[in-house]
N, C-alpha and C. Protein backbone atom coordinates (compact mmCIF):
# COMPACT_ATOMS: atom_id res chain seq x y z
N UNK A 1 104.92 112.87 116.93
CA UNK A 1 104.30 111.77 116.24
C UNK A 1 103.54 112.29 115.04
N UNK A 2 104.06 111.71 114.02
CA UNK A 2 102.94 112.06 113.01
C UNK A 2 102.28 111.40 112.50
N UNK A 3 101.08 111.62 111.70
CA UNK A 3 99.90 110.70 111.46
C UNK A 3 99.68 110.59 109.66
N UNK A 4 99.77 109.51 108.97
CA UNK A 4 99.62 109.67 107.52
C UNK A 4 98.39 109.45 107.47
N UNK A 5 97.42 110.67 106.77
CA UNK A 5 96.29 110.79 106.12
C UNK A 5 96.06 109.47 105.02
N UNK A 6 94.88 108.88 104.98
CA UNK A 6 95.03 108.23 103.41
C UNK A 6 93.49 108.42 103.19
N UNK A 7 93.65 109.42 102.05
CA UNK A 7 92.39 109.28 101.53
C UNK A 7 92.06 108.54 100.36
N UNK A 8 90.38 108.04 100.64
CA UNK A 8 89.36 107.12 99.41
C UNK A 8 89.90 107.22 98.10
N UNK A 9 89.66 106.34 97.55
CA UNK A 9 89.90 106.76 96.00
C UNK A 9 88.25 106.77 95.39
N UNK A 10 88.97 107.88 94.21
CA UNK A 10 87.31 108.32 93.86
C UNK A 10 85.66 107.20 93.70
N UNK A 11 86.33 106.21 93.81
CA UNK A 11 85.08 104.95 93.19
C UNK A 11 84.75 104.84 94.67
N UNK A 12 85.91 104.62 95.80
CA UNK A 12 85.02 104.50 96.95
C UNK A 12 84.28 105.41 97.63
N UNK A 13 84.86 106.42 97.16
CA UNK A 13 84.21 107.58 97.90
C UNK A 13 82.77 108.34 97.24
N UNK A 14 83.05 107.15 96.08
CA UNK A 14 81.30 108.06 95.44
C UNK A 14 80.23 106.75 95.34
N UNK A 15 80.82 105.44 95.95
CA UNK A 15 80.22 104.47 96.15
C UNK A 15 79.35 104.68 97.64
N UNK A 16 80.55 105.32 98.24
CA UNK A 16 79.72 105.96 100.14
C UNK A 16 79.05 106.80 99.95
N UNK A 17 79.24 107.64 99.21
CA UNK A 17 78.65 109.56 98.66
C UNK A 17 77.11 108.58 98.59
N UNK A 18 76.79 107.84 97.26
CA UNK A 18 75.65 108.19 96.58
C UNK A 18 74.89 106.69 96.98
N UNK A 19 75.48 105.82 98.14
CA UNK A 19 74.87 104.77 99.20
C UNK A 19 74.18 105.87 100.26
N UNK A 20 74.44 106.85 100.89
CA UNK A 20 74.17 107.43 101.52
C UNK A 20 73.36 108.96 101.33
N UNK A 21 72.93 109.18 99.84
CA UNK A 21 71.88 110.09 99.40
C UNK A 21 70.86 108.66 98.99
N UNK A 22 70.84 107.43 98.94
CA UNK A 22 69.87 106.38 98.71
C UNK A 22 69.22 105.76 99.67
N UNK A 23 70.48 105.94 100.69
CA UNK A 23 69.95 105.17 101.75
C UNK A 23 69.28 105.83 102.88
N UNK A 24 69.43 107.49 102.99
CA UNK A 24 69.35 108.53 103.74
C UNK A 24 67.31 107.71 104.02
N UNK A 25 66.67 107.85 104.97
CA UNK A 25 65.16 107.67 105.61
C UNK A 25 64.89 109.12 105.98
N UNK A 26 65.37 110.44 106.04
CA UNK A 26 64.80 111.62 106.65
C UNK A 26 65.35 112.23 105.23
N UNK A 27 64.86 113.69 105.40
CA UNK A 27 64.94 114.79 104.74
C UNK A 27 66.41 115.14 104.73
N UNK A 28 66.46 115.52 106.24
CA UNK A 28 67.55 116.55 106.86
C UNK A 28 68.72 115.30 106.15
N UNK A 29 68.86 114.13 106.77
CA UNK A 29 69.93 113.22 106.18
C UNK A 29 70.35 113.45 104.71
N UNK A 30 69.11 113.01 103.84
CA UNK A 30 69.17 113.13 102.06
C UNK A 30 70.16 114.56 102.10
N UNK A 31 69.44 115.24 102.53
CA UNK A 31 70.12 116.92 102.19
C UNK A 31 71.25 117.07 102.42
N UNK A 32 71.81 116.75 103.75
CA UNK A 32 73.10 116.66 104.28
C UNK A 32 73.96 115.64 103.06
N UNK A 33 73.56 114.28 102.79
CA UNK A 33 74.33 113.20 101.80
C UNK A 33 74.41 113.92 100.04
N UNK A 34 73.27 114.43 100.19
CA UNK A 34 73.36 114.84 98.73
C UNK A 34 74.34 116.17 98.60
N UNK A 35 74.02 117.26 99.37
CA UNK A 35 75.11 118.52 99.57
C UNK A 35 76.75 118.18 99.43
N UNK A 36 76.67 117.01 100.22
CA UNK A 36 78.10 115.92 100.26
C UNK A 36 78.39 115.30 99.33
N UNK A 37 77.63 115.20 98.38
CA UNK A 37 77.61 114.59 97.36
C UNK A 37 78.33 114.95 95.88
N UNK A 38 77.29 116.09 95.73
CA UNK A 38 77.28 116.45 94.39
C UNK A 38 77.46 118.03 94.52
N UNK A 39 78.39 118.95 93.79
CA UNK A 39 78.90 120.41 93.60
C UNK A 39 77.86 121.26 93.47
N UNK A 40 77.39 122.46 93.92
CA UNK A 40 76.65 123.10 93.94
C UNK A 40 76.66 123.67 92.31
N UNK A 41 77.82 123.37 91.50
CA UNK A 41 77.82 123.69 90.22
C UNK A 41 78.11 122.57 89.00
N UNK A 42 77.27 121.34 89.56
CA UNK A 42 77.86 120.03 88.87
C UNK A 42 76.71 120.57 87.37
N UNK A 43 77.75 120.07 86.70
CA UNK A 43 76.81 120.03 85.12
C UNK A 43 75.97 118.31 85.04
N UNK A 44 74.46 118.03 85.39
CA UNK A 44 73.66 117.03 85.26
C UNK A 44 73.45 116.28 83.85
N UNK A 45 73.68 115.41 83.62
CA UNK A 45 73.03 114.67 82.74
C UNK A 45 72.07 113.55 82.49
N UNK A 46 70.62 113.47 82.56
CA UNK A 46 70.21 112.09 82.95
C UNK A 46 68.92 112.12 81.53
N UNK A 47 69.90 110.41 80.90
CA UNK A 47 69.31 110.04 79.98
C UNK A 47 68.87 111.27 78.56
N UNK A 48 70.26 111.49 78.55
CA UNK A 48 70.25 112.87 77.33
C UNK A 48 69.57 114.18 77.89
N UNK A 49 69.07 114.15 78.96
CA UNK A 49 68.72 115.60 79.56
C UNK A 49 69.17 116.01 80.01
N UNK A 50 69.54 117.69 80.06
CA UNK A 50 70.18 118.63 81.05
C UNK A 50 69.28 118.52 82.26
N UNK A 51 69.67 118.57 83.73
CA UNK A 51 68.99 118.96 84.43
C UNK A 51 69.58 120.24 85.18
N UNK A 52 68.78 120.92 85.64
CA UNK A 52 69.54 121.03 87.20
C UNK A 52 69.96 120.82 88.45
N UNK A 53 70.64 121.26 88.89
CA UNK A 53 70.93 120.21 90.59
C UNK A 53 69.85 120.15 91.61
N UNK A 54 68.95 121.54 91.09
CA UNK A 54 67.39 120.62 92.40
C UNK A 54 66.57 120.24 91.46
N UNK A 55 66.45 120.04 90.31
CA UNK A 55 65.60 118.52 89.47
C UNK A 55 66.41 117.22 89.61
N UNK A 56 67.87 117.22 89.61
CA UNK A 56 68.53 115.74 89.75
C UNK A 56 68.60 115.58 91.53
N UNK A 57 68.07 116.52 91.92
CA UNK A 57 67.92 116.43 93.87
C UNK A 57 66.74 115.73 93.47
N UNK A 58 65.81 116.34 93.23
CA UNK A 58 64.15 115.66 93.51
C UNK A 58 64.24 114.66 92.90
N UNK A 59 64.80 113.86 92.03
CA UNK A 59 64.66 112.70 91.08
C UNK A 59 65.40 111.84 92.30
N UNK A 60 66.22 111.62 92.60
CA UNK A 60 66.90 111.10 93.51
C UNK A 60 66.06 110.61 94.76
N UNK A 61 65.54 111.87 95.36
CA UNK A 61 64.59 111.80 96.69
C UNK A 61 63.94 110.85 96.26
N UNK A 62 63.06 111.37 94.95
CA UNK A 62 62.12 110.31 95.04
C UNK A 62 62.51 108.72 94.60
N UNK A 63 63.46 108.00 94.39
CA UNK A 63 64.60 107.03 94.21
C UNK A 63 64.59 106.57 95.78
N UNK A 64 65.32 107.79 96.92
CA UNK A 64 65.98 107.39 97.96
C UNK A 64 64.68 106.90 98.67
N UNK A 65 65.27 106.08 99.94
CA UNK A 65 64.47 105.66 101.11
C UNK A 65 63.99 106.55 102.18
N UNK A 66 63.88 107.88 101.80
CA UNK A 66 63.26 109.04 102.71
C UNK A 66 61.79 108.79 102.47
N UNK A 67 61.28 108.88 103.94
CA UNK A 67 60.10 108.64 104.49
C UNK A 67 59.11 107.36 103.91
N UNK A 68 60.52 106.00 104.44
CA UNK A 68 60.21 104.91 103.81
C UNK A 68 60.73 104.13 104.95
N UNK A 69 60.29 102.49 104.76
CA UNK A 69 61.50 101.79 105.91
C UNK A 69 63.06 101.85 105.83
N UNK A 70 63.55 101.50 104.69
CA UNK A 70 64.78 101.62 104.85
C UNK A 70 65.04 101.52 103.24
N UNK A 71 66.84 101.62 103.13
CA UNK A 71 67.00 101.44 101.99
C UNK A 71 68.78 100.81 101.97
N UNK A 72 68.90 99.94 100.62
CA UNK A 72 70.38 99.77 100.74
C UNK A 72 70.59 99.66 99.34
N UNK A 73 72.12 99.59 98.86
CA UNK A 73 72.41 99.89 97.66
C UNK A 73 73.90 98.64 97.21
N UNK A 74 73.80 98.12 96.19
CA UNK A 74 74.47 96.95 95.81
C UNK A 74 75.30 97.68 94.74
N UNK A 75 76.59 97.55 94.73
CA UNK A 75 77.11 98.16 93.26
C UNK A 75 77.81 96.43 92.78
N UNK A 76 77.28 96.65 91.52
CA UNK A 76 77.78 95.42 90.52
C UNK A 76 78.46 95.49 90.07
N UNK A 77 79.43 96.76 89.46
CA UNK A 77 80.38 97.07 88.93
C UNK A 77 80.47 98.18 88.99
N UNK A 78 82.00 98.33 88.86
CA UNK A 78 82.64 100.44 88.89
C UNK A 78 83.88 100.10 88.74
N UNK A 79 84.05 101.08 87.94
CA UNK A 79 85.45 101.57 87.41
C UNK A 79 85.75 102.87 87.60
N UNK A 80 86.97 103.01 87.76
CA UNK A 80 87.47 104.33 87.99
C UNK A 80 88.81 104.34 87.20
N UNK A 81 88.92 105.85 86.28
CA UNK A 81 89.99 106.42 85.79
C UNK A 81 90.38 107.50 86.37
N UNK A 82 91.57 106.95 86.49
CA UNK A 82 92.22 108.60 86.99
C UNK A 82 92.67 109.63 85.78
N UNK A 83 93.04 110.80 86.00
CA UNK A 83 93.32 111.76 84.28
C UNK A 83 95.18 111.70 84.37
N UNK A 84 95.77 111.22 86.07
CA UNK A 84 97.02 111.41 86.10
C UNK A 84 97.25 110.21 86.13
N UNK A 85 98.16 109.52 84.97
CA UNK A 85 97.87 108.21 84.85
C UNK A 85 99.15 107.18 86.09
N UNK A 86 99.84 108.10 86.80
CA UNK A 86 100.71 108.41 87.66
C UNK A 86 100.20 107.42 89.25
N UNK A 87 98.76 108.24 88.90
CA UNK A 87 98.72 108.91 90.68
C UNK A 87 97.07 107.94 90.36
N UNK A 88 96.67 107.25 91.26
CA UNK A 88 95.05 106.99 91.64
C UNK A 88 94.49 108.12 92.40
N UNK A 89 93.43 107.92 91.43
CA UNK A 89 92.80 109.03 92.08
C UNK A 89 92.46 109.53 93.48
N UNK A 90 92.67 110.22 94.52
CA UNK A 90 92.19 109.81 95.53
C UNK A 90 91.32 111.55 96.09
N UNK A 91 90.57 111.64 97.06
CA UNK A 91 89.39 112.66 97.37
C UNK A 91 89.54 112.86 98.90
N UNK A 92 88.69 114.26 98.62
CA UNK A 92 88.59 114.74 100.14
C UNK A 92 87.20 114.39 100.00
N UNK A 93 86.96 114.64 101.35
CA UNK A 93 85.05 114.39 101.68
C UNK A 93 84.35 115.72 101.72
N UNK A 94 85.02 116.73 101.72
CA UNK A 94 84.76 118.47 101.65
C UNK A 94 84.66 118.90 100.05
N UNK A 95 84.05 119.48 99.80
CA UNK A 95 84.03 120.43 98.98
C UNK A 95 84.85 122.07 99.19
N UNK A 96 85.49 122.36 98.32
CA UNK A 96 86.31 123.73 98.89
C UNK A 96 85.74 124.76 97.71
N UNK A 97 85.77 125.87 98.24
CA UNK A 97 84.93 127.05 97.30
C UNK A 97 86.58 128.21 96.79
N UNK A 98 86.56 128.00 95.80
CA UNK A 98 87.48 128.99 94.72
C UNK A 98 87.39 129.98 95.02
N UNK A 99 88.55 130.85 94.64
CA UNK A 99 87.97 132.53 94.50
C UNK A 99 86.66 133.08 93.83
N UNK A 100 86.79 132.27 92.47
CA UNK A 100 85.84 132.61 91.17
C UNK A 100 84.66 131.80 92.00
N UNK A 101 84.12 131.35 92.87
CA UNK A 101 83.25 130.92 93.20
C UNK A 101 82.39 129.64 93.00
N UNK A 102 83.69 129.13 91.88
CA UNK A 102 83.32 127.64 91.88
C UNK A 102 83.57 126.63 92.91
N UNK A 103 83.20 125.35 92.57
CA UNK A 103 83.50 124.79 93.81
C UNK A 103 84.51 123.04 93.22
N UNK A 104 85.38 123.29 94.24
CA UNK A 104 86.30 122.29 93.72
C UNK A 104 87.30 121.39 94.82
N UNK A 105 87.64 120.71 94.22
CA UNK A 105 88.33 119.92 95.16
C UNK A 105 89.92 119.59 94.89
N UNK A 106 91.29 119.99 96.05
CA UNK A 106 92.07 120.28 95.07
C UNK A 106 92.82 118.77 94.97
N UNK A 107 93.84 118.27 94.50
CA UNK A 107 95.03 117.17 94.31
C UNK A 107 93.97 115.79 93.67
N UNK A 108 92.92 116.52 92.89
CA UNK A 108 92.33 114.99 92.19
C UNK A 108 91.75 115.16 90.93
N UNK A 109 91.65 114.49 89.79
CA UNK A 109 90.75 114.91 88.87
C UNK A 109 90.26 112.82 88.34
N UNK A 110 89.86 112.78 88.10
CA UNK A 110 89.05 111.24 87.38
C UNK A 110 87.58 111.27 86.73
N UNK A 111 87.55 110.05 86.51
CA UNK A 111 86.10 109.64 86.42
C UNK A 111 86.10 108.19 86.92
N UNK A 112 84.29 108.27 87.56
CA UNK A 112 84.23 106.71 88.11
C UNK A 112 82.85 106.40 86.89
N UNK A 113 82.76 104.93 86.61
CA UNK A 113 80.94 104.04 86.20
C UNK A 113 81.28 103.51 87.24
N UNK A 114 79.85 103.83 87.39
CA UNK A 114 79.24 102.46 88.48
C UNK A 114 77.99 101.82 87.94
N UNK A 115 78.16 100.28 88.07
CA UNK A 115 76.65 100.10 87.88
C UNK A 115 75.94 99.55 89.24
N UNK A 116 74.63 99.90 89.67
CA UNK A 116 74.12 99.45 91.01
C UNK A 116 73.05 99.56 90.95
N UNK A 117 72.25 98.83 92.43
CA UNK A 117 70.66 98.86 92.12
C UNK A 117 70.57 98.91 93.87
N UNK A 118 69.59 99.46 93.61
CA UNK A 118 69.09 100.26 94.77
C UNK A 118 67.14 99.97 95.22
N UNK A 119 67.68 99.11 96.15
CA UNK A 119 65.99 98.47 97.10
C UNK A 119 65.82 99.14 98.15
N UNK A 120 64.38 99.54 97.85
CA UNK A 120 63.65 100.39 99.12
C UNK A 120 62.83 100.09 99.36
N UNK A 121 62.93 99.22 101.18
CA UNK A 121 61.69 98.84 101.64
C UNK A 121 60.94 99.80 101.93
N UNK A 122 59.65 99.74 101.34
CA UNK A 122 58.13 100.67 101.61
C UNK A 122 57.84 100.25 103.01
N UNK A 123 57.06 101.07 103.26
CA UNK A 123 56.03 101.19 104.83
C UNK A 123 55.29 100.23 104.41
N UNK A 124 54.62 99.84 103.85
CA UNK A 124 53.38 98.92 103.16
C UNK A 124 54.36 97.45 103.47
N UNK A 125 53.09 96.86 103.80
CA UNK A 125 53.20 95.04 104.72
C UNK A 125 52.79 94.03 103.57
N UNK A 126 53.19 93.61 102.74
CA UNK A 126 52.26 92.82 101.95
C UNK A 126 53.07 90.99 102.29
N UNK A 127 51.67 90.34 102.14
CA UNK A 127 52.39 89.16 103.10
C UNK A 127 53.58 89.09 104.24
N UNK A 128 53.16 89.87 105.30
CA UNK A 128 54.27 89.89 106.10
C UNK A 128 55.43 90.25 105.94
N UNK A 129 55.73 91.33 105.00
CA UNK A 129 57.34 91.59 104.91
C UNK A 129 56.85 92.87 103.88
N UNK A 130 58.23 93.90 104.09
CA UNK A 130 57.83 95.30 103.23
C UNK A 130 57.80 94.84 102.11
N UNK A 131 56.88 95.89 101.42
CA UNK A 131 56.76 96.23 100.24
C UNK A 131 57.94 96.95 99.40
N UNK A 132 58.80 96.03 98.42
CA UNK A 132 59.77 97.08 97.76
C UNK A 132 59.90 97.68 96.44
N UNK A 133 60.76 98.26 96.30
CA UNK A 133 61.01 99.03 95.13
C UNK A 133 62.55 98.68 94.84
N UNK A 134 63.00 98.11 93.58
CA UNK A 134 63.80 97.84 92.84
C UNK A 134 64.48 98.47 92.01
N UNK A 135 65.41 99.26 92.03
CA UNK A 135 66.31 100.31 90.31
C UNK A 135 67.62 99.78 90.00
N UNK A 136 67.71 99.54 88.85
CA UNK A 136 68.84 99.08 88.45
C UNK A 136 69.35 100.68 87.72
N UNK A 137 70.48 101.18 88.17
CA UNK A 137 71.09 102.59 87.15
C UNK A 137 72.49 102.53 86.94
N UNK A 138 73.14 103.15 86.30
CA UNK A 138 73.74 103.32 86.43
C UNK A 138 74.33 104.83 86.38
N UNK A 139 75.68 105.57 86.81
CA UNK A 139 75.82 106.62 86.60
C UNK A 139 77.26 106.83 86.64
N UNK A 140 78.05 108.11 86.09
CA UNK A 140 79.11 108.08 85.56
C UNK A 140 79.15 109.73 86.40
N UNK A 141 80.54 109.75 87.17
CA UNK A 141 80.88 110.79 88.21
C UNK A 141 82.16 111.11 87.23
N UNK A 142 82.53 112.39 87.26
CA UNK A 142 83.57 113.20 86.79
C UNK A 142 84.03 114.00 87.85
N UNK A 143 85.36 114.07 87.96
CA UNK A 143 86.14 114.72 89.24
C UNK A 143 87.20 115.55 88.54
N UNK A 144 87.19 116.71 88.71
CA UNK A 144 87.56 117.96 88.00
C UNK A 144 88.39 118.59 88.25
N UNK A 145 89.90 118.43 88.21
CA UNK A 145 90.95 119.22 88.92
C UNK A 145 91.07 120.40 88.70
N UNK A 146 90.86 121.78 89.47
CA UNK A 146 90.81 122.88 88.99
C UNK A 146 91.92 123.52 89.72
N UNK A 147 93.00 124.48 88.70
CA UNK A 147 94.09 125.31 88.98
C UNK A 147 93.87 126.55 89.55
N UNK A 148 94.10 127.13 90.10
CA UNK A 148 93.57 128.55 90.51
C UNK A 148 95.03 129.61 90.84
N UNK A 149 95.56 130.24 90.05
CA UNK A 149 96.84 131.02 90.28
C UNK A 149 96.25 132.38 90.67
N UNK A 150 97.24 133.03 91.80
CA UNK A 150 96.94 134.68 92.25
C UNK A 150 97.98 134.96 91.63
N UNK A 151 97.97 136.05 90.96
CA UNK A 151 98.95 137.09 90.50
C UNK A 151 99.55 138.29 91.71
């Protein structure tokens, strides 16, 4: 018996990815969603700044619903391009590590926009119901097909 795999295509899978570094309530969770998330060698961009990946970690945390009541995330719109105009894009949920030590993922390359907003109920009670926090962002994911030949 055999079993056909079908994997996400990139918009859904970075719609679950980055619902689940927002929605994460613990540490250990965020860390685990975000690691899952984003490449240990992603090039950051937020609002014309370079960052790095533990300044666009901490910007995030403090965004996500860690050590809060809860949190959930609405996407209003997303698009996704694939680069093979062939094939939709589609993803693994792993990250795989190169020889050269980059990190990549193989049979996909795209880009997704998304636009979404992201509410986090606070611990704080005000008239009987949490206290929240409101972000409208948006952000733009690039998926990077990388070749790797042994001689």
């Amino acid at each position: 018996m055999s079993v056909a795999i079908v994997l996400p295509t990139l918009s859904v899978w970075a719609e679950g990815h980055l619902s689940a570094v927002l929605q994460a309530t613990t540490e250990a969770e965020f860390d685990s969603a975000f690691d899952g998330f984003l490449s240990k060698h992603a090039s950051i961009t937020l609002n014309g700044q370079h960052l790095s990946r533990d300044q666009y970690k901490q910007q995030l945390l403090e965004e996500s619903a860690v050590n809060k009541r809860s949190g959930s995330v609405k996407f209003d719109s997303v698009v996704e391009v694939s680069t093979d105009l062939e094939q939709p894009v589609k993803v693994r949920s792993l990250w795989y590590l190169s020889l050269d030590g980059t990190d990549c993922r193989p049979d996909q390359a795209g880009v997704v926009g998304a636009f979404y907003t992201a509410t986090i109920d606070l611990n704080e009670i005000v008239f009987g119901a949490p206290a929240q926090t409101q972000s409208n962002s948006s952000i733009n994911i690039m998926s990077v097909l990388l070749t790797i030949s042994i001689n």
